[in-house]
Protein backbone atom coordinates (compact mmCIF):
# COMPACT_ATOMS: atom_id res chain seq x y z
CA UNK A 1 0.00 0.00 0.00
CA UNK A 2 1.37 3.22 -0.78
CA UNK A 3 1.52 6.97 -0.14
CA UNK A 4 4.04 9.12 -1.54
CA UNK A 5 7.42 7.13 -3.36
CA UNK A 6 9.76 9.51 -4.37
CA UNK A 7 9.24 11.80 -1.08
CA UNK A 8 12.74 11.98 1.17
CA UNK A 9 15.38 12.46 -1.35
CA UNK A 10 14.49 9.76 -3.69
CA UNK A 11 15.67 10.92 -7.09
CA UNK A 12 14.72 8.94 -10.62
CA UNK A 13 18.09 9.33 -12.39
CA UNK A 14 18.44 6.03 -14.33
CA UNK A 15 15.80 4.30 -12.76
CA UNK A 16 13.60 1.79 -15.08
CA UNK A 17 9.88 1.73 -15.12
CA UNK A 18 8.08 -0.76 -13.81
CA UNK A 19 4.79 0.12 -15.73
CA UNK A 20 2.57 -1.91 -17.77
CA UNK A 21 3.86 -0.78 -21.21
CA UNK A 22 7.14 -1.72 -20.25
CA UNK A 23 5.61 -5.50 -18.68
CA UNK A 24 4.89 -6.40 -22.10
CA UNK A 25 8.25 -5.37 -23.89
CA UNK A 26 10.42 -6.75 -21.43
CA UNK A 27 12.05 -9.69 -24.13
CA UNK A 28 12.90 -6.27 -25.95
CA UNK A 29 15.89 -5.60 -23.00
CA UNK A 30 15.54 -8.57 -20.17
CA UNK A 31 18.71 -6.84 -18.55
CA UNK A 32 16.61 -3.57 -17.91
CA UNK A 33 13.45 -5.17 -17.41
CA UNK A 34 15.26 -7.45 -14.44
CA UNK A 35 16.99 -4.03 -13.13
CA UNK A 36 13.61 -2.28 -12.96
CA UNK A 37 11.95 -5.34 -10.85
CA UNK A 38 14.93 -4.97 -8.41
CA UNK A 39 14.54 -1.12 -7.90
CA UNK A 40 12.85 0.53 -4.75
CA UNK A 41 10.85 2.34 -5.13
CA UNK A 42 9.05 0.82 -8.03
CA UNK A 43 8.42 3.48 -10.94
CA UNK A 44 5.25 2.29 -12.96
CA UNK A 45 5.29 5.05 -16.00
CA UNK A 46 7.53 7.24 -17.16
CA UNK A 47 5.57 8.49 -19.85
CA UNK A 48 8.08 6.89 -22.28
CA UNK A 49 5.86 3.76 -23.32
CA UNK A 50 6.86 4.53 -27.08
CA UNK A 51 10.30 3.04 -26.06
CA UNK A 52 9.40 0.63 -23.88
CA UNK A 53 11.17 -0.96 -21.53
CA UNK A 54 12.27 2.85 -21.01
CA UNK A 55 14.41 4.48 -18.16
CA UNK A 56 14.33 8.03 -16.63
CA UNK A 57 16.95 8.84 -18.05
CA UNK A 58 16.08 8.41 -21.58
CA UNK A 59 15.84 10.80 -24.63
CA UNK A 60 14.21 9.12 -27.58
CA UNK A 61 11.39 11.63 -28.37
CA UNK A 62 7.55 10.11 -29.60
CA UNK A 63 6.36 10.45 -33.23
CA UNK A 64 3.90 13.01 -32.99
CA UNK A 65 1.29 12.96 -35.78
CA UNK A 66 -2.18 14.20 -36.66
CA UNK A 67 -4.22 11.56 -38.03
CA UNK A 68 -7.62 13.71 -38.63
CA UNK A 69 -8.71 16.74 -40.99
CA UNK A 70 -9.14 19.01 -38.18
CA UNK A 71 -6.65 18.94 -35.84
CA UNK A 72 -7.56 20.70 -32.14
CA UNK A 73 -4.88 19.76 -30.35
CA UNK A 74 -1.36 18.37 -31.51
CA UNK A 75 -0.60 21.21 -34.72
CA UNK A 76 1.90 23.27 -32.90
CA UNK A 77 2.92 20.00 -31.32
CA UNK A 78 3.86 18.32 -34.63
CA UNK A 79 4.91 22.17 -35.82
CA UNK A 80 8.07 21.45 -33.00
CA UNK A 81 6.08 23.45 -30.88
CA UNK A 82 5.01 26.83 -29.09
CA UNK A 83 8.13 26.87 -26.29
CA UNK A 84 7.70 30.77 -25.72
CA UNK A 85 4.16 33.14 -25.31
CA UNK A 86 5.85 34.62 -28.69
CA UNK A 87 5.36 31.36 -30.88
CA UNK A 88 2.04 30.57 -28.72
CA UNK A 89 0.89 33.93 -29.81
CA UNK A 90 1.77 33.46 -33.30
CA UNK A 91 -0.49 30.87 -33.63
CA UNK A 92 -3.44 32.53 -32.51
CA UNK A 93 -2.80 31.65 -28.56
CA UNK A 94 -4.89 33.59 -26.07
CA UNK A 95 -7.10 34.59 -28.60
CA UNK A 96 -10.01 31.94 -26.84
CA UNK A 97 -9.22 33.87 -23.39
CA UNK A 98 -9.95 37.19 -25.10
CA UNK A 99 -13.23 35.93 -26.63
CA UNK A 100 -14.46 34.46 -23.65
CA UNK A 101 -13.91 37.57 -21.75
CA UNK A 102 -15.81 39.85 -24.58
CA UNK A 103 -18.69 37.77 -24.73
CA UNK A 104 -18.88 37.18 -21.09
CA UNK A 105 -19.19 34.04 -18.46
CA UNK A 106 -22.74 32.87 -19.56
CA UNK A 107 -21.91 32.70 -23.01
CA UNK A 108 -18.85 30.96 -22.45
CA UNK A 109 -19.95 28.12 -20.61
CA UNK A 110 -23.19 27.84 -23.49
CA UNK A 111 -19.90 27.47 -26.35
CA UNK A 112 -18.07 24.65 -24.17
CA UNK A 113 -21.90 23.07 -23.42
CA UNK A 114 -22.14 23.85 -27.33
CA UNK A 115 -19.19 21.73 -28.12
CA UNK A 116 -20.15 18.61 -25.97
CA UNK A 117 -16.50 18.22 -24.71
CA UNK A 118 -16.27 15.65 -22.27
CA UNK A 119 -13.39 14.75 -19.85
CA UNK A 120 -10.31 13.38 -21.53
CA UNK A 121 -8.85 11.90 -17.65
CA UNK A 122 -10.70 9.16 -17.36
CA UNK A 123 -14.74 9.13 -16.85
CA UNK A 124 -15.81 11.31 -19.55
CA UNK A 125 -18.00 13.58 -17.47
CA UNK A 126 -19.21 16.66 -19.45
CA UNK A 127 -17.44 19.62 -19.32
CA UNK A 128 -19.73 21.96 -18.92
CA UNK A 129 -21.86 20.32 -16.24
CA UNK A 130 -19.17 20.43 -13.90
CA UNK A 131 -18.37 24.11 -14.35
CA UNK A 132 -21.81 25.03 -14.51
CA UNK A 133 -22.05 23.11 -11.30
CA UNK A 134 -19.47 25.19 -9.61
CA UNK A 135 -20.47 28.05 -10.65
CA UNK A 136 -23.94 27.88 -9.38
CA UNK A 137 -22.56 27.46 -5.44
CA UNK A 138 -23.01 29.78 -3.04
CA UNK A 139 -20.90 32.87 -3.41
CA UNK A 140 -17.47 32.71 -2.39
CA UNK A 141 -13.77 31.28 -3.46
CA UNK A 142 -13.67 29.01 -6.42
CA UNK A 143 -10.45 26.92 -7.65
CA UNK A 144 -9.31 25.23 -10.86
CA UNK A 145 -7.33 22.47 -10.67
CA UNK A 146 -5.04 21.09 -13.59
CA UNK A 147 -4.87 16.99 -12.92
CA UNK A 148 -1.34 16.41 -14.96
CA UNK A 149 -0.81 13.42 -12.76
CA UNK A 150 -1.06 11.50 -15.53
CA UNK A 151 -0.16 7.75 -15.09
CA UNK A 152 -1.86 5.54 -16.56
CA UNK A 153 0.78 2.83 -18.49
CA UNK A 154 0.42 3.35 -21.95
CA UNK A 155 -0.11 7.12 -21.87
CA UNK A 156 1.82 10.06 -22.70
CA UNK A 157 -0.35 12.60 -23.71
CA UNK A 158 0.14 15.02 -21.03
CA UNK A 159 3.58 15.47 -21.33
CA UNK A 160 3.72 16.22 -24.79
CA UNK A 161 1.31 19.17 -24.42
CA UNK A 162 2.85 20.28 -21.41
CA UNK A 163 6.44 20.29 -22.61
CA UNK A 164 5.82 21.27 -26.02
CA UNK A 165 2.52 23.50 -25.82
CA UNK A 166 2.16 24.66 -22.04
CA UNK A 167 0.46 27.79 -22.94
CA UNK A 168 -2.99 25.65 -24.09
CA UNK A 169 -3.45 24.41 -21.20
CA UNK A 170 -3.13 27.79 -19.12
CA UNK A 171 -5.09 29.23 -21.31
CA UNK A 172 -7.66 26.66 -21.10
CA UNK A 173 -7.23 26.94 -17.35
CA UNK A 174 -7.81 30.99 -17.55
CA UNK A 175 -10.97 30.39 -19.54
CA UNK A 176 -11.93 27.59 -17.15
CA UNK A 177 -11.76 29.85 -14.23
CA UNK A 178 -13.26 32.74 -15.52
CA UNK A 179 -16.36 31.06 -16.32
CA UNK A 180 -16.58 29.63 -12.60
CA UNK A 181 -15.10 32.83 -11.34
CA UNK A 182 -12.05 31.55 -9.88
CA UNK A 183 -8.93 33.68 -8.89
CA UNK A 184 -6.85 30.75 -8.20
CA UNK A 185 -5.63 27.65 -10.00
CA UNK A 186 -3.15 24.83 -9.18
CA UNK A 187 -1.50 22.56 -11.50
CA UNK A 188 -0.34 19.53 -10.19
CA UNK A 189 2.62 17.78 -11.97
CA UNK A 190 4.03 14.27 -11.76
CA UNK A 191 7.12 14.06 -10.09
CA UNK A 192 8.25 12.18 -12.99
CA UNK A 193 7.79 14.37 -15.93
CA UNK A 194 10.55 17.05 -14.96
CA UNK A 195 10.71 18.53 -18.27
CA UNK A 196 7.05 18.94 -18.42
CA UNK A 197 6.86 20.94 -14.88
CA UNK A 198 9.84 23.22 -16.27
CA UNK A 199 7.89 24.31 -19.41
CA UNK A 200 5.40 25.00 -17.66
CA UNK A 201 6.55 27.08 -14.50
CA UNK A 202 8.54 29.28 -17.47
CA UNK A 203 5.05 29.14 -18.93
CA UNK A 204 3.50 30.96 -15.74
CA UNK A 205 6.58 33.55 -15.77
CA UNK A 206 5.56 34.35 -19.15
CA UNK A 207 2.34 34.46 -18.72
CA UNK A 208 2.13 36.58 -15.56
CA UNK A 209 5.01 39.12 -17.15
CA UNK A 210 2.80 39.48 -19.85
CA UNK A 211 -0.51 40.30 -17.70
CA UNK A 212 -2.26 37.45 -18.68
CA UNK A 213 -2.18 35.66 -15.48
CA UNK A 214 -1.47 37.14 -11.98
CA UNK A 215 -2.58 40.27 -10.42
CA UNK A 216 -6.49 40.56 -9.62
CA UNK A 217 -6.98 38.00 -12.28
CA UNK A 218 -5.91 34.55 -11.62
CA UNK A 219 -2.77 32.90 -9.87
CA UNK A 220 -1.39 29.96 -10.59
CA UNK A 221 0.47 27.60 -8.71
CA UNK A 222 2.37 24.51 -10.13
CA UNK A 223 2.73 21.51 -7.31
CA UNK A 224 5.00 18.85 -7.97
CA UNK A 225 3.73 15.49 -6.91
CA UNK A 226 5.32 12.81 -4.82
CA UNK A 227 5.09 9.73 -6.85
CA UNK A 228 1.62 8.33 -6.06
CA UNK A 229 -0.71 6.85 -8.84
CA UNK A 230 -3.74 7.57 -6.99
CA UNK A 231 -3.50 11.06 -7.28
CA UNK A 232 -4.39 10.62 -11.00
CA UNK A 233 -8.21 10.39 -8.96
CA UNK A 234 -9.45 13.76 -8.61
CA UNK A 235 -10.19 14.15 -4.61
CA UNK A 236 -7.12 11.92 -4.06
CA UNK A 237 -5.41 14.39 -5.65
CA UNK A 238 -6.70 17.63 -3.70
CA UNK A 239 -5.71 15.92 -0.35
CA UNK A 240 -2.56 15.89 -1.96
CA UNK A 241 -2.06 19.26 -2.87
CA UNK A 242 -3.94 20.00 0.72
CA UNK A 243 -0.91 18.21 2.23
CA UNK A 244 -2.26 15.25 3.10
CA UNK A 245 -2.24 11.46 2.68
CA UNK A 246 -3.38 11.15 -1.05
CA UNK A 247 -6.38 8.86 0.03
CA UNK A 248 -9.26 8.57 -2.12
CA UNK A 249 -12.36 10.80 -0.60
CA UNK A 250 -15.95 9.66 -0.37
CA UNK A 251 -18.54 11.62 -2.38
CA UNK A 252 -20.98 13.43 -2.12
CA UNK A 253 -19.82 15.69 -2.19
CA UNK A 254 -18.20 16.38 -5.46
CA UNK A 255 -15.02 18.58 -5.65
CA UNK A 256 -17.26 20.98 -7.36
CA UNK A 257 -19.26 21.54 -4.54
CA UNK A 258 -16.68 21.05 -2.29
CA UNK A 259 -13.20 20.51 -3.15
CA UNK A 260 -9.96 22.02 -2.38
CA UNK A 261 -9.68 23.43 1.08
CA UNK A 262 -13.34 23.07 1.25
CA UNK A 263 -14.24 25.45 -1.68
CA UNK A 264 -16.13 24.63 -5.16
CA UNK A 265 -13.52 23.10 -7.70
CA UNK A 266 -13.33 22.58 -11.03
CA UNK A 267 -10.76 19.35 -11.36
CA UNK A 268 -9.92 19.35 -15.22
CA UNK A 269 -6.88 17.17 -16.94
CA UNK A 270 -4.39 18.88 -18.91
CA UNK A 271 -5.89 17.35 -22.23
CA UNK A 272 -9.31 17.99 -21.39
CA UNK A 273 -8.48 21.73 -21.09
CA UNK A 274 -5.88 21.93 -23.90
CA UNK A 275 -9.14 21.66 -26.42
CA UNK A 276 -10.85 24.69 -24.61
CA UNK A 277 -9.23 27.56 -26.45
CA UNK A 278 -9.98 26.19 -29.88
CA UNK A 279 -13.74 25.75 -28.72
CA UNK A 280 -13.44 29.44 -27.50
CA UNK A 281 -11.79 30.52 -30.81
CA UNK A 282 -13.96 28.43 -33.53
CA UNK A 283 -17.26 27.52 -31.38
CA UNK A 284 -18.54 24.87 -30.08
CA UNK A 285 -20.55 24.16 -32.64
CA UNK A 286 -18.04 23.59 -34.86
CA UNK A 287 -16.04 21.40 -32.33
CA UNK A 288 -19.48 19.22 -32.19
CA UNK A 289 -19.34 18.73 -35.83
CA UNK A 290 -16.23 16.70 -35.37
CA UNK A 291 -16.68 13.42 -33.83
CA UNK A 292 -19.67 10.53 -33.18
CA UNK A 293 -22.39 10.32 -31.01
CA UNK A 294 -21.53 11.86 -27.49
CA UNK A 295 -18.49 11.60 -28.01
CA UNK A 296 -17.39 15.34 -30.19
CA UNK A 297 -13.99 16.45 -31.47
CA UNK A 298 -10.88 14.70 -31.92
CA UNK A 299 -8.60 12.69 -29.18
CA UNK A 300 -5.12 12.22 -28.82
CA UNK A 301 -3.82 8.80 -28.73
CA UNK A 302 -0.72 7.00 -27.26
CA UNK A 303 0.95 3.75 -28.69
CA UNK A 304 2.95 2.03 -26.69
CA UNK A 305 6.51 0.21 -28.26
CA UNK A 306 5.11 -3.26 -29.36
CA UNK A 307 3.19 -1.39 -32.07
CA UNK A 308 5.30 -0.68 -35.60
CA UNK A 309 4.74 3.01 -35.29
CA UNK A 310 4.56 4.03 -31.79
CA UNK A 311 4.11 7.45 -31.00
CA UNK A 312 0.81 10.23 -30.17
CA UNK A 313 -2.01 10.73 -32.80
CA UNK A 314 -4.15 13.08 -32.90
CA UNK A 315 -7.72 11.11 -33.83
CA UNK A 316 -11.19 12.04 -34.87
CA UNK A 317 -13.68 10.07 -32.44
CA UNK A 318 -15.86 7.54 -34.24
CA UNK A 319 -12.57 5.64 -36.06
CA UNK A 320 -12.61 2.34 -36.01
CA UNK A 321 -9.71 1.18 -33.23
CA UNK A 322 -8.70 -1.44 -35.69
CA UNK A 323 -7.92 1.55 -38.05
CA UNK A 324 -5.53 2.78 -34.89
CA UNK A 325 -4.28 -0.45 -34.33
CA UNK A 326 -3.26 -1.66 -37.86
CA UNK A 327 -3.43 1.68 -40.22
CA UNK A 328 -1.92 4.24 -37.95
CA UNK A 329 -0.16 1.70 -35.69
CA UNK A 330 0.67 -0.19 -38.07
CA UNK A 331 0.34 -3.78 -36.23
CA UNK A 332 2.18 -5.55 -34.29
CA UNK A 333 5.14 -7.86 -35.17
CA UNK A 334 4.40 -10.73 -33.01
CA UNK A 335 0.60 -12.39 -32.29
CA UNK A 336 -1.58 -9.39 -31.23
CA UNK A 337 -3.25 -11.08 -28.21
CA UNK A 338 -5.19 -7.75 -27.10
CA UNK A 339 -5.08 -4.17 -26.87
CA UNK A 340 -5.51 -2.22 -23.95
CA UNK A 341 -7.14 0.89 -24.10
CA UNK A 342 -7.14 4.09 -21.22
CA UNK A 343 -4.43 2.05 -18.80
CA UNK A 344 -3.95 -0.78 -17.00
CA UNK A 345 -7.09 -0.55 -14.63
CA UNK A 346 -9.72 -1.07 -17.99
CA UNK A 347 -11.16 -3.59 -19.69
CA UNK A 348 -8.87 -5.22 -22.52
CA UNK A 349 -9.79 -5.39 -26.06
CA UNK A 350 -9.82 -9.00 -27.49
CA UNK A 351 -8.35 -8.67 -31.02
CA UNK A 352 -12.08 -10.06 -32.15
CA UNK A 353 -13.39 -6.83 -31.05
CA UNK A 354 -10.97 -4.35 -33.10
CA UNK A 355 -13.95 -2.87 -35.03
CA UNK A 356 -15.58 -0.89 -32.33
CA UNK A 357 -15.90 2.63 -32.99
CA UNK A 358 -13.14 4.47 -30.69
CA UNK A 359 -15.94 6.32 -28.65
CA UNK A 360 -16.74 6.52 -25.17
CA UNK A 361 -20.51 4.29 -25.53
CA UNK A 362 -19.00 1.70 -28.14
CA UNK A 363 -16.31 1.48 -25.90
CA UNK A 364 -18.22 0.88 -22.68
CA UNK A 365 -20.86 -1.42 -24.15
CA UNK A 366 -17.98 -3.83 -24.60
CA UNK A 367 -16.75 -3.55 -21.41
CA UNK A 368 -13.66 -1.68 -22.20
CA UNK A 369 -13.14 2.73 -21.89
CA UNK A 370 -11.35 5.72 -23.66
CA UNK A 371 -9.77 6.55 -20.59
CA UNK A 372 -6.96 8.71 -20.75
CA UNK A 373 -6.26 7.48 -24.60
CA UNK A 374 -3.47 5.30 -24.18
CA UNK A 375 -3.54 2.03 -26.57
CA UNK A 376 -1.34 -0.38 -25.28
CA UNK A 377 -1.07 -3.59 -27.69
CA UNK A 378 0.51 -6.99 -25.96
CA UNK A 379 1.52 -10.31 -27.76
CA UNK A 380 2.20 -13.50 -27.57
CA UNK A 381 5.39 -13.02 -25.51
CA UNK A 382 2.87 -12.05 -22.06
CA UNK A 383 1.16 -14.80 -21.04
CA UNK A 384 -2.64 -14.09 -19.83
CA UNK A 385 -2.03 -15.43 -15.79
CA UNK A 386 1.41 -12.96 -15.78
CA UNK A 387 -0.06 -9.94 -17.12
CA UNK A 388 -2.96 -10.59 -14.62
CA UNK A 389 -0.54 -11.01 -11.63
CA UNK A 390 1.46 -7.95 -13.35
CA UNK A 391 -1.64 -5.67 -12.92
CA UNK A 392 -2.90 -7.01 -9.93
CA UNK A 393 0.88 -6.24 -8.09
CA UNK A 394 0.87 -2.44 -9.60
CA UNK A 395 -2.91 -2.39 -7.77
CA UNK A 396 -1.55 -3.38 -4.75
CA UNK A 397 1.60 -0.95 -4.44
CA UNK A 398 -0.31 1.80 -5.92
CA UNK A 399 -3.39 1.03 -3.39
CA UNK A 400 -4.19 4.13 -1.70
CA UNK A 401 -5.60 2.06 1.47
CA UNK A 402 -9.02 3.84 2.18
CA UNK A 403 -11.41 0.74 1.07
CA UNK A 404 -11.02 -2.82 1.73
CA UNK A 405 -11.50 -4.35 -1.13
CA UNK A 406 -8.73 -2.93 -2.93
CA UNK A 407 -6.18 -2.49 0.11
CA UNK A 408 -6.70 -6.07 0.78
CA UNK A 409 -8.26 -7.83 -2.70
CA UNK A 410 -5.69 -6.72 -4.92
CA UNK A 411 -3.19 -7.94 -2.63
CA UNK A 412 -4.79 -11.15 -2.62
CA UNK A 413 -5.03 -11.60 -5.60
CA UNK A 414 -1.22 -10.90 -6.58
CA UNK A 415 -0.23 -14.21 -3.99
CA UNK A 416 -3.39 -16.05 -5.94
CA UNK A 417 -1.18 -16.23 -9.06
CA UNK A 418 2.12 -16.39 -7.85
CA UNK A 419 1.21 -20.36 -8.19
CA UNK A 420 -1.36 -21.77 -10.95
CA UNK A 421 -4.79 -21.28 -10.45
CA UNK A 422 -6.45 -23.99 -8.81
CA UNK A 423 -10.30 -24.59 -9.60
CA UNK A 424 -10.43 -23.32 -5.55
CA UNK A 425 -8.37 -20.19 -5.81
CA UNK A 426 -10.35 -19.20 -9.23
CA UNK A 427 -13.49 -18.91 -6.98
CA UNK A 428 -11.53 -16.59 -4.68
CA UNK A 429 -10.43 -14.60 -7.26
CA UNK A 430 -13.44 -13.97 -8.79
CA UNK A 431 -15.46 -13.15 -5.58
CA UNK A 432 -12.62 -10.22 -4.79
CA UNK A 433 -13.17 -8.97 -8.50
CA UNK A 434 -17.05 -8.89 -8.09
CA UNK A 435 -16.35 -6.80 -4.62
CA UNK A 436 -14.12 -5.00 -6.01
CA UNK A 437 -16.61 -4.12 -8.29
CA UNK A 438 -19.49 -3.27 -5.96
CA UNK A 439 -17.76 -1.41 -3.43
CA UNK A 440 -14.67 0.20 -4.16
CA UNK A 441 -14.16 4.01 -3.09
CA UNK A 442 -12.92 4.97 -6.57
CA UNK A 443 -11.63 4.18 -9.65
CA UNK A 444 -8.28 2.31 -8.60
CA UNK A 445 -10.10 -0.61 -7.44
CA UNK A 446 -13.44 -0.80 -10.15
CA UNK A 447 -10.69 -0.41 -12.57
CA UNK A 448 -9.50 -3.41 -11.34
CA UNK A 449 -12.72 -4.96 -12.08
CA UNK A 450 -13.50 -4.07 -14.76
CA UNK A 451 -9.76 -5.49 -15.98
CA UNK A 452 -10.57 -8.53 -14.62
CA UNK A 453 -13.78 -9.17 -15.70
CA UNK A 454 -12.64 -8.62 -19.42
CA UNK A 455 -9.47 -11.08 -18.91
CA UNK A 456 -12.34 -13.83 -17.17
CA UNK A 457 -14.24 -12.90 -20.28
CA UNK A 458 -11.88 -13.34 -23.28
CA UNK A 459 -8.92 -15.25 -21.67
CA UNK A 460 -10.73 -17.35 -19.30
CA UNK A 461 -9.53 -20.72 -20.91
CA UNK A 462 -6.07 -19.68 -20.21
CA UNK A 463 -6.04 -19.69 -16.50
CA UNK A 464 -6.57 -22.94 -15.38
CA UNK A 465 -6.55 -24.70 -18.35
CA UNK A 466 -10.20 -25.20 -18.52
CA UNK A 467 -13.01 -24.08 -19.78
CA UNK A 468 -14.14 -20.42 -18.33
């Protein structure tokens, strides 16, 4: 069970990651794949999953590529990027901020309502509700808070548009807080993207030299995190940046009714807000033009290493995720034996199933997510009963201890297949996932489900050598 890793002088250095991405490409480099099960304390992304099994230490930089007509978020990205306000500027940056000021707060949150965005963290929740939510409390302090805790295996997103494009996702902040009425706004960084919390601190001085930020208007604060996986869940997270033990909280009620030191916050991820300005700028009508269904605009996607073109792409929602998998991807070399989509805690995507529209329903209906966006692709190298183990350890370490279930089930279940699974200790197992299930405190452990079920599902032959 664990709190904070890298607190008390732990530095990264050379360490290797532990993560999920890196699991499944360990015959790639079995000499750095045995030094990062020997290291203490574990590292389980690095947000290098493109060059998996990677190290901290590492240089290689993604592909970055936009794989849509209209592209919302990665063109300055792909461009090399806006490193400076200057170049940001250039390209039409803080241009959304102005609008939304001119036309005023009730306009601004009909354009984002307009556009149907939807979380890109995790859930999906609309955009718009939650602001609108915040907004309507009682009068007093509001907050914004930037979730670039991003950990999920698989996934690099975040630090892409953080180190290459900071500015979008201040701005998006800035138009995010003005439309709750929020003077402050903390951005909370994974200790393990370095480079990413450097652009963007320079990206505050910039910002606040320039009078965009600071002043009466809004301040922003960038927190450096300690190392914990569960802060990637939003109330986990504010105890975090509160100073506490980052422990899952119990809702109601929400962070936007009460959140950060008891005030009404608005808890968006970096990618999520990234896409606000170019609502702002264009409208959100013409943001809901792009996409399928509820699920409008484009997403970014991650490929991790095992795929023949790994790197971010920048998707229209509605594509088929075989045309991710084998088009932009461009395969695997080895047996694809499933694809996991949004992390490690998600439902896995049998290779039967490739022709689901990537969208948040036809993704849930099978029993899988969007998530964050990362698309991790295993092969025949992982066998089912070790990945399962794999996930199940990463639980337990990463456990935030609040609920049972998870503190002690995914513990449990980690021993369960350190041996193989007896007709007896399948029954166990699948009693902790259906708890897990039912009465989890967040996320971490109904992601576990939900990763379990799918592997009972598809690969249930493959456990005990029976029939599931």
């Amino acid at each position: 069970m664990a709190a904070f890793h890298h607190l008390g002088g732990v530095e990264l250095h050379a360490q290797p990651c532990q993560g999920t991405a890196c699991f499944v490409a360990r015959h790639r480099d079995r000499d750095r794949w045995s030094s990062a099960e020997r290291s203490d304390p574990r590292v389980y992304c690095l947000g290098r999953c493109y060059d998996a099994p990677a190290a901290a230490d590492d240089t290689t930089a993604p592909r970055v590529e936009i794989a849509c007509a209209t592209s919302i978020l990665l063109g300055r990205c792909v461009d090399g990027g806006a490193a400076d306000l200057t170049a940001y500027r250039r390209s039409g940056g803080y241009e959304g901020l102005r609008r939304a000021r001119s036309i005023g707060v009730g306009a601004t949150l009909t354009e984002v309502e307009a556009s149907g965005l939807r979380g890109r963290g995790g859930a999906g929740y609309r955009t718009a509700d939650k602001w609108r939510t915040a907004r309507s409390q009682p009068a007093g302090a509001r907050v914004v808070v930037v979730n670039a805790d991003e950990g999920d295996a698989g996934a690099y997103i975040d630090r892409v548009l953080l180190e290459r494009d900071p500015h979008a996702v201040l701005e998006g902040a800035a138009i995010a807080a003005f439309a709750v009425g929020a003077e402050r706004a903390y951005v909370y960084v994974r200790r393990e993207y370095p480079a990413a919390s450097a652009a963007l601190r320079a990206a505050v001085t910039e910002a606040e030299h320039a009078g965009i930020l600071g002043g009466p208007g809004l301040t922003v604060t960038v927190v450096e995190g300690g190392g914990s996986y569960v802060c990637g869940e939003e109330t986990a997270l504010l105890n975090a940046i509160e100073g506490r033990r980052p422990m899952a909280r119990a809702r109601p009620p929400y962070p936007a009714e009460r959140g950060l030191f008891g005030q009404p916050t608005v808890v968006n991820n970096v990618e999520t807000l990234a896409n606000v300005p170019w609502i702002l700028r264009y409208g959100g009508a013409a943001y809901a033009a792009l996409g399928s269904g509820t699920s409008r605009g484009t997403k970014a996607v991650s490929l991790n290493s095992l795929f023949a073109r790994p790197g971010l792409y920048e998707v229209e929602f509605g594509i088929p995720l075989r045309e991710i998998v084998e088009d932009i991807g461009g395969g695997v070399a080895g047996e694809l034996r499933g694809v996991m989509v949004g992390g490690p805690l998600a439902g896995v995507v049998h290779p039967s199933l490739l022709d689901v529209p990537f969208a948040f329903d036809a993704l849930r209906d099978i029993g899988a997510t969007v998530g964050h966006g990362g698309i991790l692709a295993f092969d025949a190298s992982t066998a089912i009963v070790d990945l399962v183990r794999h996930v199940f350890r990463f639980g337990a370490y990463e456990s935030c201890g609040a609920c049972t279930p998870c503190r002690v089930g995914a513990a449990r279940i980690e021993r369960l297949f350190e041996a193989p699974l007896s007709a007896q200790a399948r029954t166990e197992w699948e009693s902790i996932v259906a708890a897990l299930a039912a009465t989890s405190l967040c996320g971490h452990g109904t992601g576990l489900a939900d990763f379990a079920r799918s592997i009972i599902t598809h690969y249930g032959a493959e456990l005990t050598g029976c029939p599931a």
